[in-house]
N, C-alpha and C. Protein backbone atom coordinates (compact mmCIF):
# COMPACT_ATOMS: atom_id res chain seq x y z
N UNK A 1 0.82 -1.19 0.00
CA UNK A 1 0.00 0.00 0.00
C UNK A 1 0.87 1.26 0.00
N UNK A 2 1.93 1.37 0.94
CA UNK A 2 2.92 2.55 0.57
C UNK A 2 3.62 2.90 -0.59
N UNK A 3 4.03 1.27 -0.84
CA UNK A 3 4.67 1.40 -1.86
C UNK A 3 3.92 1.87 -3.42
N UNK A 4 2.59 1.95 -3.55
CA UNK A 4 1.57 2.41 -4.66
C UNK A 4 1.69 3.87 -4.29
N UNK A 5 1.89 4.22 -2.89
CA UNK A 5 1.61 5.65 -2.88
C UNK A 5 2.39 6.15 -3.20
N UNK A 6 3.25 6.05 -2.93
CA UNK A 6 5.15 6.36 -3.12
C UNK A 6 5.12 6.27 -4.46
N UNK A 7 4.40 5.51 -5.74
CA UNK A 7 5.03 5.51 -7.14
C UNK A 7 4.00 6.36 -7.55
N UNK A 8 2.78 6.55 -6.78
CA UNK A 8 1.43 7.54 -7.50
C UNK A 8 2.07 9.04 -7.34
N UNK A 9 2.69 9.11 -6.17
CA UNK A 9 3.28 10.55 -5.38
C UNK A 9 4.68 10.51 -6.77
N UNK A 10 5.95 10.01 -7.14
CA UNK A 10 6.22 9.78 -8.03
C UNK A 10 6.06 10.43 -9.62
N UNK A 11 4.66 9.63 -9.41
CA UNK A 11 4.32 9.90 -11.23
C UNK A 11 3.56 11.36 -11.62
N UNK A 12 2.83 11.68 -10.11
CA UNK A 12 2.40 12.82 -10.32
C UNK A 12 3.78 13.84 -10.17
N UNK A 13 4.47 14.11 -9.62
CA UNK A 13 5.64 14.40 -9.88
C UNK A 13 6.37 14.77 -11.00
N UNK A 14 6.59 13.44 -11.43
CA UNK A 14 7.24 13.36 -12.79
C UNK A 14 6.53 14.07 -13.95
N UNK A 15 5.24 14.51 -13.51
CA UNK A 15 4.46 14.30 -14.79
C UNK A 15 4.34 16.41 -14.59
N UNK A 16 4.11 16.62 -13.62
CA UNK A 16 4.02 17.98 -13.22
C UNK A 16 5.93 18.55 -13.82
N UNK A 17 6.80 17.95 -13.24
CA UNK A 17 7.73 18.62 -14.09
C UNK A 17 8.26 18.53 -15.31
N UNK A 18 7.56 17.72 -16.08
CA UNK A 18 7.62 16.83 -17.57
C UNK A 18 6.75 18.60 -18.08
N UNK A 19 5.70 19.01 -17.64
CA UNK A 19 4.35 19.52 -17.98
C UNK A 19 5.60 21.29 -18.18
N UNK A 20 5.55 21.40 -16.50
CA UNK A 20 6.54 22.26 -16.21
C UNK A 20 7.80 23.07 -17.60
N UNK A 21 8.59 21.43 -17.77
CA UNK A 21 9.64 21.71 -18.91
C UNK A 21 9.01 21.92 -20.33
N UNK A 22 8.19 21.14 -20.48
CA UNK A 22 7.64 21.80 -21.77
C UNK A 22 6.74 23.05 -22.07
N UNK A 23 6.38 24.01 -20.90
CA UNK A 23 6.15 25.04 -20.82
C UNK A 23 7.16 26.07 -20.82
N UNK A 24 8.47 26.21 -20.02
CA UNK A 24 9.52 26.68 -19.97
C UNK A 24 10.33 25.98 -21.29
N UNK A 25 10.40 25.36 -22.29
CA UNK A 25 11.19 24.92 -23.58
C UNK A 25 10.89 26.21 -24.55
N UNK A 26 9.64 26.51 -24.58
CA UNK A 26 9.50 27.69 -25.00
C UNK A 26 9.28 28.88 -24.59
N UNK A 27 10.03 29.21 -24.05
CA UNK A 27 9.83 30.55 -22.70
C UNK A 27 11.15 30.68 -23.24
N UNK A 28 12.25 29.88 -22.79
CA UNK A 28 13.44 30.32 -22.35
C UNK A 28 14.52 29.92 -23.74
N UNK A 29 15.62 30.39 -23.87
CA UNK A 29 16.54 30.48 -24.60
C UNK A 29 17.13 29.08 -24.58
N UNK A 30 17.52 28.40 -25.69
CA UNK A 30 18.12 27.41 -25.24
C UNK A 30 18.90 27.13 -24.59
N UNK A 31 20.28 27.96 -24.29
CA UNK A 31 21.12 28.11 -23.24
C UNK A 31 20.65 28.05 -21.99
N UNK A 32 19.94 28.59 -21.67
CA UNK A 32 18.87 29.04 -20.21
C UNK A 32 18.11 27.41 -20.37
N UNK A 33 17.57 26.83 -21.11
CA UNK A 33 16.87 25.95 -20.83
C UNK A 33 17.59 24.94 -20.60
N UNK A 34 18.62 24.44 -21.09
CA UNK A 34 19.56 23.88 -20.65
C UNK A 34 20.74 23.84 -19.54
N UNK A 35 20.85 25.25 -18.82
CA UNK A 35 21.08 25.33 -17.79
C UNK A 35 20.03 25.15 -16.42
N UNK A 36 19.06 25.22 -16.85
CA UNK A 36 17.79 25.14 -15.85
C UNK A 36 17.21 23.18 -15.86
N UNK A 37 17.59 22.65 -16.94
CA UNK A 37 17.56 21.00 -16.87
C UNK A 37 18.43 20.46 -15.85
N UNK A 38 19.87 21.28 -16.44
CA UNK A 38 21.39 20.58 -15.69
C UNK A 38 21.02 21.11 -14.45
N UNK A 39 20.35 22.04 -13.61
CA UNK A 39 20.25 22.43 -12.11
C UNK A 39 19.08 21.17 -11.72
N UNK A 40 17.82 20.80 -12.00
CA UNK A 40 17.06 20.16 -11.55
C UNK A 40 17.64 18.62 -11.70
N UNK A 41 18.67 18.24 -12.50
CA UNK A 41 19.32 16.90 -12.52
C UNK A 41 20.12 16.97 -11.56
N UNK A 42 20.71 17.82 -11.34
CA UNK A 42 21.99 17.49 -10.02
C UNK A 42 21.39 17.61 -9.33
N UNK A 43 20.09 18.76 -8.92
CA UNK A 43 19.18 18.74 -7.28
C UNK A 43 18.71 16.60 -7.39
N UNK A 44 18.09 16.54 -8.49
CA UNK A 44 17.66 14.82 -8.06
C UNK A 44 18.45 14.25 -7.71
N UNK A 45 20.09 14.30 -8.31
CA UNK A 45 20.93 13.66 -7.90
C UNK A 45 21.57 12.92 -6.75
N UNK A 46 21.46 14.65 -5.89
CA UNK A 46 22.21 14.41 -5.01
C UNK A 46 21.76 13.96 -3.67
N UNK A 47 22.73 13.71 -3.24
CA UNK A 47 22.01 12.56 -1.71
C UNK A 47 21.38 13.31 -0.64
N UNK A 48 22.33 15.19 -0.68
CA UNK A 48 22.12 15.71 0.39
C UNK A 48 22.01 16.77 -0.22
N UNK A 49 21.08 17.84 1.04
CA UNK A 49 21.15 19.32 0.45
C UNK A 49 22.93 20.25 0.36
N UNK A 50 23.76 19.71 1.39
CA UNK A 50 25.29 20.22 1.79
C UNK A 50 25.92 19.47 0.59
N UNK A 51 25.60 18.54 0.04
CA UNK A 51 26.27 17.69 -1.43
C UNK A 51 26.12 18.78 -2.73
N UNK A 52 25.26 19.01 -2.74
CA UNK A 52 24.42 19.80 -3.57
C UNK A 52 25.39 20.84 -3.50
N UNK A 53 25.43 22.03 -2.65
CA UNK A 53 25.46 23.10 -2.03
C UNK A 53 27.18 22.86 -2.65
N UNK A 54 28.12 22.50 -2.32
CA UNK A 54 29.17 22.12 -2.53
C UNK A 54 29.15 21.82 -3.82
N UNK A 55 28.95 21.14 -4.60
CA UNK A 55 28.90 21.01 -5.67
C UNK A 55 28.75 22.20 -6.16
N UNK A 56 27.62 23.03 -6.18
CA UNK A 56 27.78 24.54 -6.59
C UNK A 56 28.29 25.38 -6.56
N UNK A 57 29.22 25.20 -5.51
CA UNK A 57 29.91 26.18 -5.22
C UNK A 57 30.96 25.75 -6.28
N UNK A 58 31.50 24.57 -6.27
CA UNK A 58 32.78 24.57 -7.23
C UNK A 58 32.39 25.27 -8.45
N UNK A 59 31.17 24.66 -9.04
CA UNK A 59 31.09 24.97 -10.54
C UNK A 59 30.99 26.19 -10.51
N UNK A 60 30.42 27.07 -9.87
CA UNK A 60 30.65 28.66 -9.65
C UNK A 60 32.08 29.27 -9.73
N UNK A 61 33.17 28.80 -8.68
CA UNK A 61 34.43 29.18 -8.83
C UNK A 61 34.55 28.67 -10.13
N UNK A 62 34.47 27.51 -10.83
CA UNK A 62 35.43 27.27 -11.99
C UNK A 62 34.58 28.51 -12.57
N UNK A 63 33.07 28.77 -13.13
CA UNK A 63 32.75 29.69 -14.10
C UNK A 63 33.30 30.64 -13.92
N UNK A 64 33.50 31.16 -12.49
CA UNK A 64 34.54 32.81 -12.61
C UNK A 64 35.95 32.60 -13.00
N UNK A 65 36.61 31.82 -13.09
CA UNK A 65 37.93 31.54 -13.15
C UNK A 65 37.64 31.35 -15.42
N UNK A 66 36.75 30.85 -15.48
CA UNK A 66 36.58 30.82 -16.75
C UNK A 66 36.35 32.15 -17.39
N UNK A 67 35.04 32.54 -16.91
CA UNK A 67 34.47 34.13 -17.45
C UNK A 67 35.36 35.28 -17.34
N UNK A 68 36.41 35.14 -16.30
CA UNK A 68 37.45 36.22 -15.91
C UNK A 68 38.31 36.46 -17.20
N UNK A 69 38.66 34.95 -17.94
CA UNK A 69 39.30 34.91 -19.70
C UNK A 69 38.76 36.14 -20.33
N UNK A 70 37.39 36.13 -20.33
CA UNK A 70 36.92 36.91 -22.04
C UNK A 70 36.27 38.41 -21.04
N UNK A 71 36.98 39.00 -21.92
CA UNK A 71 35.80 40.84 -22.21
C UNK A 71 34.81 40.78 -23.04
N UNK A 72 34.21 41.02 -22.43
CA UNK A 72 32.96 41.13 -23.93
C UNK A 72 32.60 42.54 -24.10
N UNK A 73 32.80 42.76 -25.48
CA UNK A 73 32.72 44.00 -26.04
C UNK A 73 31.45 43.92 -27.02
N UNK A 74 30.73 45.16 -26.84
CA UNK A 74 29.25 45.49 -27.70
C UNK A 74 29.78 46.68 -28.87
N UNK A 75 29.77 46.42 -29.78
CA UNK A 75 30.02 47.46 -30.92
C UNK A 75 28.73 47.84 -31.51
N UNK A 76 28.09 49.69 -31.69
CA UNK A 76 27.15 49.57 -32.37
C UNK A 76 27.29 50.80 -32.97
N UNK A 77 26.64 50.83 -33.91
CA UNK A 77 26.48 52.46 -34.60
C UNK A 77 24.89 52.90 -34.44
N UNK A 78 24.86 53.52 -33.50
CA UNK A 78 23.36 53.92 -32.78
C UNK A 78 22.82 54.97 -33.65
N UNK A 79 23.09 55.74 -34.71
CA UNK A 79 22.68 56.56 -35.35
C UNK A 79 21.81 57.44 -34.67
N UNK A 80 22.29 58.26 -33.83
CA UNK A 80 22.23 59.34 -33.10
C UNK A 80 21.38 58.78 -31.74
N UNK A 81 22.57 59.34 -30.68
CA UNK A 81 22.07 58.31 -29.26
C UNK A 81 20.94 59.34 -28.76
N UNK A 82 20.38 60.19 -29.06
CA UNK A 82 19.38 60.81 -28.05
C UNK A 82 18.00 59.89 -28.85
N UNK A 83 18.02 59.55 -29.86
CA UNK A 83 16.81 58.61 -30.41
C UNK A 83 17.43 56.87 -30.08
N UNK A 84 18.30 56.63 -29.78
CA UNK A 84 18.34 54.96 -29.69
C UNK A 84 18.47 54.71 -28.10
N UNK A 85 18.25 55.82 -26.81
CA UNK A 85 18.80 55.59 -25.42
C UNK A 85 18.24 54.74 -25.13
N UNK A 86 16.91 54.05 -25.54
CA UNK A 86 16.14 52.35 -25.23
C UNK A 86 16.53 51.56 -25.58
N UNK A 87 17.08 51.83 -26.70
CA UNK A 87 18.06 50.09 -27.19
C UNK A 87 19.26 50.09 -26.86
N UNK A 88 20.18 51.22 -26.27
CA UNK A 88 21.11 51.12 -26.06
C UNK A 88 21.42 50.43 -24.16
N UNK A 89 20.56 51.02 -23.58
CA UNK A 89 20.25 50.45 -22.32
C UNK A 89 20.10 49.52 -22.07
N UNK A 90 18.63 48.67 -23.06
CA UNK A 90 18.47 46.98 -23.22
C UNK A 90 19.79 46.55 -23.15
N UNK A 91 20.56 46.73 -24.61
CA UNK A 91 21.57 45.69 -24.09
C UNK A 91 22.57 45.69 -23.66
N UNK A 92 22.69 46.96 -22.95
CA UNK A 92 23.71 46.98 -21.43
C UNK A 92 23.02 45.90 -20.52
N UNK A 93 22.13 46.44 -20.62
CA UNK A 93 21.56 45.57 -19.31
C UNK A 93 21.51 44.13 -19.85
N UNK A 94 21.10 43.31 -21.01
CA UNK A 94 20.98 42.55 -21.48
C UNK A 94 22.29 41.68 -21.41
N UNK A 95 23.24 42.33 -21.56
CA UNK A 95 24.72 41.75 -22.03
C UNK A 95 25.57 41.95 -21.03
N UNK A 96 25.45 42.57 -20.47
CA UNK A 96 26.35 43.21 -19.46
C UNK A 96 28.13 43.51 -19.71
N UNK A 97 27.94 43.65 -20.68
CA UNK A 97 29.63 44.01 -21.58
C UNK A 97 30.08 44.73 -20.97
N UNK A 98 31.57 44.46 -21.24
CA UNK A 98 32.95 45.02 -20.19
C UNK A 98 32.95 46.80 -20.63
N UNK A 99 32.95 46.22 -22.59
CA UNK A 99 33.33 47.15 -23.08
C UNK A 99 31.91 47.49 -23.83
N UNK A 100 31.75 49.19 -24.51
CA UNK A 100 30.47 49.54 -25.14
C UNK A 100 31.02 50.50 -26.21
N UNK A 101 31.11 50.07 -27.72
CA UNK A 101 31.91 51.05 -28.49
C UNK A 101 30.48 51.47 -29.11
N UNK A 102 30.56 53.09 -29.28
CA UNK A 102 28.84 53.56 -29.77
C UNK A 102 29.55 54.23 -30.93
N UNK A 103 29.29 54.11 -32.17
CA UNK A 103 29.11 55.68 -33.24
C UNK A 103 28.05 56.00 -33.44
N UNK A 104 28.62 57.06 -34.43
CA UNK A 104 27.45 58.12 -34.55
C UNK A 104 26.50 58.74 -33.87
N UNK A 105 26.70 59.04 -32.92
CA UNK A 105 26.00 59.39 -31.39
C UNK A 105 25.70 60.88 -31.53
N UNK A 106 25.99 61.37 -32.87
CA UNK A 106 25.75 62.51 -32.39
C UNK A 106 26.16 63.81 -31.04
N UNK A 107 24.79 64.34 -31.01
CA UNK A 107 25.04 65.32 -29.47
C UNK A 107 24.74 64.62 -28.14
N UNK A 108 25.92 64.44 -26.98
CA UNK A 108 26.27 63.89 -25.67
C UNK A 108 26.03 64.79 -24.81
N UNK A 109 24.92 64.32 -23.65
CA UNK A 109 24.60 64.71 -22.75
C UNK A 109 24.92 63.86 -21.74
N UNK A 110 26.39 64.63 -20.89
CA UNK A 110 27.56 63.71 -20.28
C UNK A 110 26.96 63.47 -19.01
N UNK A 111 26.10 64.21 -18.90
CA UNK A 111 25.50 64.17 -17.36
C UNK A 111 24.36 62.67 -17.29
N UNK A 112 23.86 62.88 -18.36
CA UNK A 112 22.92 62.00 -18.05
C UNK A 112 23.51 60.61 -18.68
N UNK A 113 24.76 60.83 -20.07
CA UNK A 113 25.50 59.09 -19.64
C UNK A 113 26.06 58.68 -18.67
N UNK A 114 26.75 59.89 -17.66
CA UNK A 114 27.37 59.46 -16.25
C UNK A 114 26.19 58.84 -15.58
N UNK A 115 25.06 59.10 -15.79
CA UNK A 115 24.05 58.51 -14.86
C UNK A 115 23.49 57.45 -15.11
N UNK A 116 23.41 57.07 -16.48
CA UNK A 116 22.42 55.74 -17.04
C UNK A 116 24.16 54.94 -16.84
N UNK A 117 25.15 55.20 -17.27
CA UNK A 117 25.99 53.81 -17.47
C UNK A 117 27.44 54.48 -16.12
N UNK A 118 26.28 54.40 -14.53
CA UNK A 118 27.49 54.73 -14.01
C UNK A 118 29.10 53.94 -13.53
N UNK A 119 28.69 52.46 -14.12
CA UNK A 119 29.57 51.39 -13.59
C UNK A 119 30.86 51.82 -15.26
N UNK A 120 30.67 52.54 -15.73
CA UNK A 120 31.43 52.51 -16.76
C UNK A 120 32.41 54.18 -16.61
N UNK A 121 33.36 53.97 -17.14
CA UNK A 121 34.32 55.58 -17.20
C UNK A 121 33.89 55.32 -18.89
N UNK A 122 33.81 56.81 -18.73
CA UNK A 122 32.87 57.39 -20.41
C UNK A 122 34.06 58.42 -21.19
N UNK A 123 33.97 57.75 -22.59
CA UNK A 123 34.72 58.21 -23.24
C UNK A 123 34.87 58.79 -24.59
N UNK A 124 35.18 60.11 -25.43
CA UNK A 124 34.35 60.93 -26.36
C UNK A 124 34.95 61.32 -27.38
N UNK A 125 35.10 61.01 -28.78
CA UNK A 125 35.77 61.92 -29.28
C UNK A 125 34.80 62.08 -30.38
N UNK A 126 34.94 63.45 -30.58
CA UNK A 126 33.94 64.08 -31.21
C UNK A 126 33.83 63.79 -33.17
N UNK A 127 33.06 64.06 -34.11
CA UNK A 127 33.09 64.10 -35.24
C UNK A 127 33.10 65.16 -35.83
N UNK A 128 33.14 65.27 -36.98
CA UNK A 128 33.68 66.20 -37.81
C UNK A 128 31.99 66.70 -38.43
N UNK A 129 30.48 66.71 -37.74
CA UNK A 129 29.65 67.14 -37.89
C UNK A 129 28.74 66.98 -36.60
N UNK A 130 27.80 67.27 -36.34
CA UNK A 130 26.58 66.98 -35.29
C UNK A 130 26.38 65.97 -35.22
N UNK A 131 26.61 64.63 -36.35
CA UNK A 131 25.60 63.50 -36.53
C UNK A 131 27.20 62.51 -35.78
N UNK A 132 28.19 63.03 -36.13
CA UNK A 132 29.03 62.38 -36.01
C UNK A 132 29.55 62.05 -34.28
N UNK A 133 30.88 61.45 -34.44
CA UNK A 133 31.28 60.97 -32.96
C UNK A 133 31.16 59.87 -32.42
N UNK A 134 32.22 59.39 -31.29
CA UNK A 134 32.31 57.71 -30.56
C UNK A 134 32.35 58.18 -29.44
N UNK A 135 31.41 56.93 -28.61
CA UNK A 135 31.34 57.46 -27.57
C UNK A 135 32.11 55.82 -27.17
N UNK A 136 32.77 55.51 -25.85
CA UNK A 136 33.50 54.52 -25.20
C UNK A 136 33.54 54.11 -24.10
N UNK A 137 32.57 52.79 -23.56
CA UNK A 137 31.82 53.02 -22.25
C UNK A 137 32.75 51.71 -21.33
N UNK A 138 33.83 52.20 -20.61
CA UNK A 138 34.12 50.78 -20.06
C UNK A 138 34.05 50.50 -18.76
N UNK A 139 33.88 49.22 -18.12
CA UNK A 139 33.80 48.97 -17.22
C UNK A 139 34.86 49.88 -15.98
N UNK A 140 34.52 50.67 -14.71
CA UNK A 140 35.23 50.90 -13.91
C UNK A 140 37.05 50.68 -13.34
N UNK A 141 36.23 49.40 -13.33
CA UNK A 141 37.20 48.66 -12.74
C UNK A 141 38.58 47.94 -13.46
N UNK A 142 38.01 48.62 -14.55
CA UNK A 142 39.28 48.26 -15.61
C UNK A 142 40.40 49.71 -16.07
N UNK A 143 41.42 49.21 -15.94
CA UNK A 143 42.53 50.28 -16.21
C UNK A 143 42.51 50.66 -17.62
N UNK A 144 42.83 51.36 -18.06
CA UNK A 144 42.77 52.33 -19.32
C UNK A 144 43.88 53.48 -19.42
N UNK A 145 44.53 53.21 -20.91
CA UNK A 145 44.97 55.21 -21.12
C UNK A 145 44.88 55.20 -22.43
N UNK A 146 44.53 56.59 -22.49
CA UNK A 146 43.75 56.92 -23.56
C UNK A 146 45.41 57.50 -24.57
N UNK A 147 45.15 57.16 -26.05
CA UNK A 147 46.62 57.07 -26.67
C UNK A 147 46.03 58.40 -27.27
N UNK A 148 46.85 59.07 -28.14
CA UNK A 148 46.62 60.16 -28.40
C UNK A 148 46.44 60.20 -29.82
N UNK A 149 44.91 60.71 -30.19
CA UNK A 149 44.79 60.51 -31.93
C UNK A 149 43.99 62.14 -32.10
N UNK A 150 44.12 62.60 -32.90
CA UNK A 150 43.52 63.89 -33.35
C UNK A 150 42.59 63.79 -34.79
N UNK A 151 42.40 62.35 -34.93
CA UNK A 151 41.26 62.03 -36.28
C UNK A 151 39.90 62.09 -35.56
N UNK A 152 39.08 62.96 -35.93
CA UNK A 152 37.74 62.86 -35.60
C UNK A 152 37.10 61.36 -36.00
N UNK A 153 36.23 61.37 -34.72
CA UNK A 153 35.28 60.14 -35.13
C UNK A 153 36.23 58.72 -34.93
N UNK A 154 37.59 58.96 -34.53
CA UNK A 154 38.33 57.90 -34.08
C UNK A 154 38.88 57.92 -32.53
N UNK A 155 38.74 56.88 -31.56
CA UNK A 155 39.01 56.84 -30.16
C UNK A 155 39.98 55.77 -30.16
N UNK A 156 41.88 55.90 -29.77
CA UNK A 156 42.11 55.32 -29.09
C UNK A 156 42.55 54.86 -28.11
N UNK A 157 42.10 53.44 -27.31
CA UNK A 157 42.52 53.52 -26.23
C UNK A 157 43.27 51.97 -25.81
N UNK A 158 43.78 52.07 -25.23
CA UNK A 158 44.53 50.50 -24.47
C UNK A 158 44.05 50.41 -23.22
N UNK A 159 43.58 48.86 -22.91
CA UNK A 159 43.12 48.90 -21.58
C UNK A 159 43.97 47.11 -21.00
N UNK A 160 44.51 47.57 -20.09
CA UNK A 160 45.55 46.81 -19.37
C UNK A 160 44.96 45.63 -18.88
N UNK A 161 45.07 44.65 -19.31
CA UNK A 161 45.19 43.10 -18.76
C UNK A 161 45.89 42.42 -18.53
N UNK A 162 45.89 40.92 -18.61
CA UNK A 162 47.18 40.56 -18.71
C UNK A 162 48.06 40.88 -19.71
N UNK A 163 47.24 40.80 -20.96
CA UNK A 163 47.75 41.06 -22.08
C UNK A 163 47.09 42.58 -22.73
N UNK A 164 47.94 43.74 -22.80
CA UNK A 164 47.18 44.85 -23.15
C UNK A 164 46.27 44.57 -24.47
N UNK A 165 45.61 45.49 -24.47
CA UNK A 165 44.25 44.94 -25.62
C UNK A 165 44.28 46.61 -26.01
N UNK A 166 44.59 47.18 -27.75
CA UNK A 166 44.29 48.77 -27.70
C UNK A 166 42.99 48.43 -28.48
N UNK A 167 42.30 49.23 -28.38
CA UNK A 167 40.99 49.16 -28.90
C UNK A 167 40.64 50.62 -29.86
N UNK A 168 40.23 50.64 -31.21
CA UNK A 168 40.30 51.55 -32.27
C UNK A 168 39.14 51.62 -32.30
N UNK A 169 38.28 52.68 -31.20
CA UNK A 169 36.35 52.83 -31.87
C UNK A 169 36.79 54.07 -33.02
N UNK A 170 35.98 53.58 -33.68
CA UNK A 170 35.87 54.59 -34.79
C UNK A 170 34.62 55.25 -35.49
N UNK A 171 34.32 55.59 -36.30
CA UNK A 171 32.93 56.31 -37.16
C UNK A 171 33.49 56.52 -38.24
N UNK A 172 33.16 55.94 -39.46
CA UNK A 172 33.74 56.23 -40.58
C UNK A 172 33.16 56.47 -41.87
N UNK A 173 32.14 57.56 -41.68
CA UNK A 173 31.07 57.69 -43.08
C UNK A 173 32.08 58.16 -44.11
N UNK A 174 31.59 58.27 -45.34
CA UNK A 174 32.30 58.40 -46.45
C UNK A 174 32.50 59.42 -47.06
N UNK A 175 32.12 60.81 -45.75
CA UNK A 175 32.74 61.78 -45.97
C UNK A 175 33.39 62.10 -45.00
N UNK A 176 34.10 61.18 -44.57
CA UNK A 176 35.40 61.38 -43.32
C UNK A 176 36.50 62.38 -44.15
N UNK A 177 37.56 63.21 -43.32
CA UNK A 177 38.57 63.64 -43.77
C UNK A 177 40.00 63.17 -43.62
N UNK A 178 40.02 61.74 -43.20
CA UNK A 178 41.29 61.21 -42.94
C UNK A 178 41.13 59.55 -44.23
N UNK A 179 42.02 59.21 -44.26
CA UNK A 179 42.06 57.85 -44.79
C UNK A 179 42.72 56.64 -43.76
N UNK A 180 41.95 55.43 -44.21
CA UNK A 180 42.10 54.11 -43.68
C UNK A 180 43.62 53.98 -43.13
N UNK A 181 44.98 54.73 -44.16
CA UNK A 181 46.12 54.60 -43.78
C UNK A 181 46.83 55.56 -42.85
N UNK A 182 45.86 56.26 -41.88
CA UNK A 182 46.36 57.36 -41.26
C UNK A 182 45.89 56.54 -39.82
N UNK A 183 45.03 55.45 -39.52
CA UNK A 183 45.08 54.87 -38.61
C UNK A 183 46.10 53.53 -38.46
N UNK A 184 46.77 53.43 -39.36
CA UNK A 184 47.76 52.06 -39.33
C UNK A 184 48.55 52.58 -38.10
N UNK A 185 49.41 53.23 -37.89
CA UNK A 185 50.17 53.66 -36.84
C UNK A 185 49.77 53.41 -35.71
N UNK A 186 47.92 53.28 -35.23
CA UNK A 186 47.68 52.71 -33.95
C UNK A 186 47.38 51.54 -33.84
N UNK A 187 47.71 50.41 -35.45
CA UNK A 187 47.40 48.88 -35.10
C UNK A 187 48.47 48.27 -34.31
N UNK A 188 47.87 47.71 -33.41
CA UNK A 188 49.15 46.65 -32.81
C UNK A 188 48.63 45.10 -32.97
N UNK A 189 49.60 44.64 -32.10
CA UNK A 189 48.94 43.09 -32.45
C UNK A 189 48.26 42.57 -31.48
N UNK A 190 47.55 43.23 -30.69
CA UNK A 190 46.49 43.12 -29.71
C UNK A 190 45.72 44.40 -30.07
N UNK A 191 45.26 43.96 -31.25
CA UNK A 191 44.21 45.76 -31.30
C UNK A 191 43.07 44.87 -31.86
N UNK A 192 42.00 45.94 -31.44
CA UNK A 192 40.78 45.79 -32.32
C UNK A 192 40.39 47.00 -32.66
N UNK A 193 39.71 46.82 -34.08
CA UNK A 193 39.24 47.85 -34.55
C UNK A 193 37.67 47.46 -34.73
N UNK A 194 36.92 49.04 -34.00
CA UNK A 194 35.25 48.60 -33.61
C UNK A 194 34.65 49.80 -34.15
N UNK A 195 34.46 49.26 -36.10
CA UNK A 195 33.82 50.13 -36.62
C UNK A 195 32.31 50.72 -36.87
């Protein structure tokens, strides 16, 4: 008699999170849905809640020890930031990138990017019209110096890691006044260029 209850208790179970996952299969991203399988398999797994608990914790340290590897950098040409400040926010918030290279931003209102992206030091160099300009949003906590370029609509900067990384934001409509070969001088072999 227990033992019927125990497989009825069981199946209703099984059947509620069977119901469950195929409601969330299409909700969630596949990544996400697959991280949300692999959490409810190791909770069945494990013998104990402190088994469990431990276990998480490692895979946590290894992911920071992993994620600490990569910057992730967002490159976009927002075509003038006082009309794109909703999409540009989404995917800050969305992405949570180290780095944020913007053109064409147009006119900067420094007060209010110090305020929407305050985890970031903000960075500007202007264009050679109203429509023009890069704006360069990086994480705080990351070291930076800014190299010295006098081409409008081009920003560069090096930001210190293990391995320095210079980074070339640029804006480059096709009535720029410089040419492609007047930025060679700031390629290195840790550069990116984020047109």
């Amino acid at each position: 008699m227990i033992k019927d209850s125990c497989n009825n208790l069981n199946y209703k179970y099984e059947h509620k999170l069977n119901c469950f996952l195929d409601q969330t299969r299409n909700t969630l991203v596949p990544k996400d849905f697959s991280l949300l399988t692999e959490v409810i398999t190791e909770w069945h797994a494990a013998s104990s809640f402190n088994e469990l608990l431990i276990q998480w914790k490692r895979h946590h340290k290894s992911f920071q020890q992993q994620s600490s590897n990569y910057i992730h950098l967002l490159c976009f040409n927002v075509r003038g930031l006082e009309l794109r400040w909703g999409e540009v926010c989404l995917l800050v918030e969305k992405h949570h990138s180290d780095i944020l290279v913007l053109g064409e931003v147009g006119h900067i209102d420094f007060s209010l990017v110090g305020a929407a992206f305050s985890n970031y030091g903000v960075y500007y160099q202007a264009g050679e019209n109203s429509h023009g300009g890069v704006l360069v949003l990086i994480r705080k906590d990351m070291t930076v110096t800014r190299i010295s370029c006098a081409l409008p609509n081009v920003y560069v900067i090096d930001i210190h890691l293990r391995e320095p990384i210079r980074i070339i934001a640029l804006y480059a409509p096709a009535s720029k006044s410089w040419n492609w070969t007047d930025i060679t001088s700031f390629i290195t072999e840790y550069g990116l260029k984020c047109p």
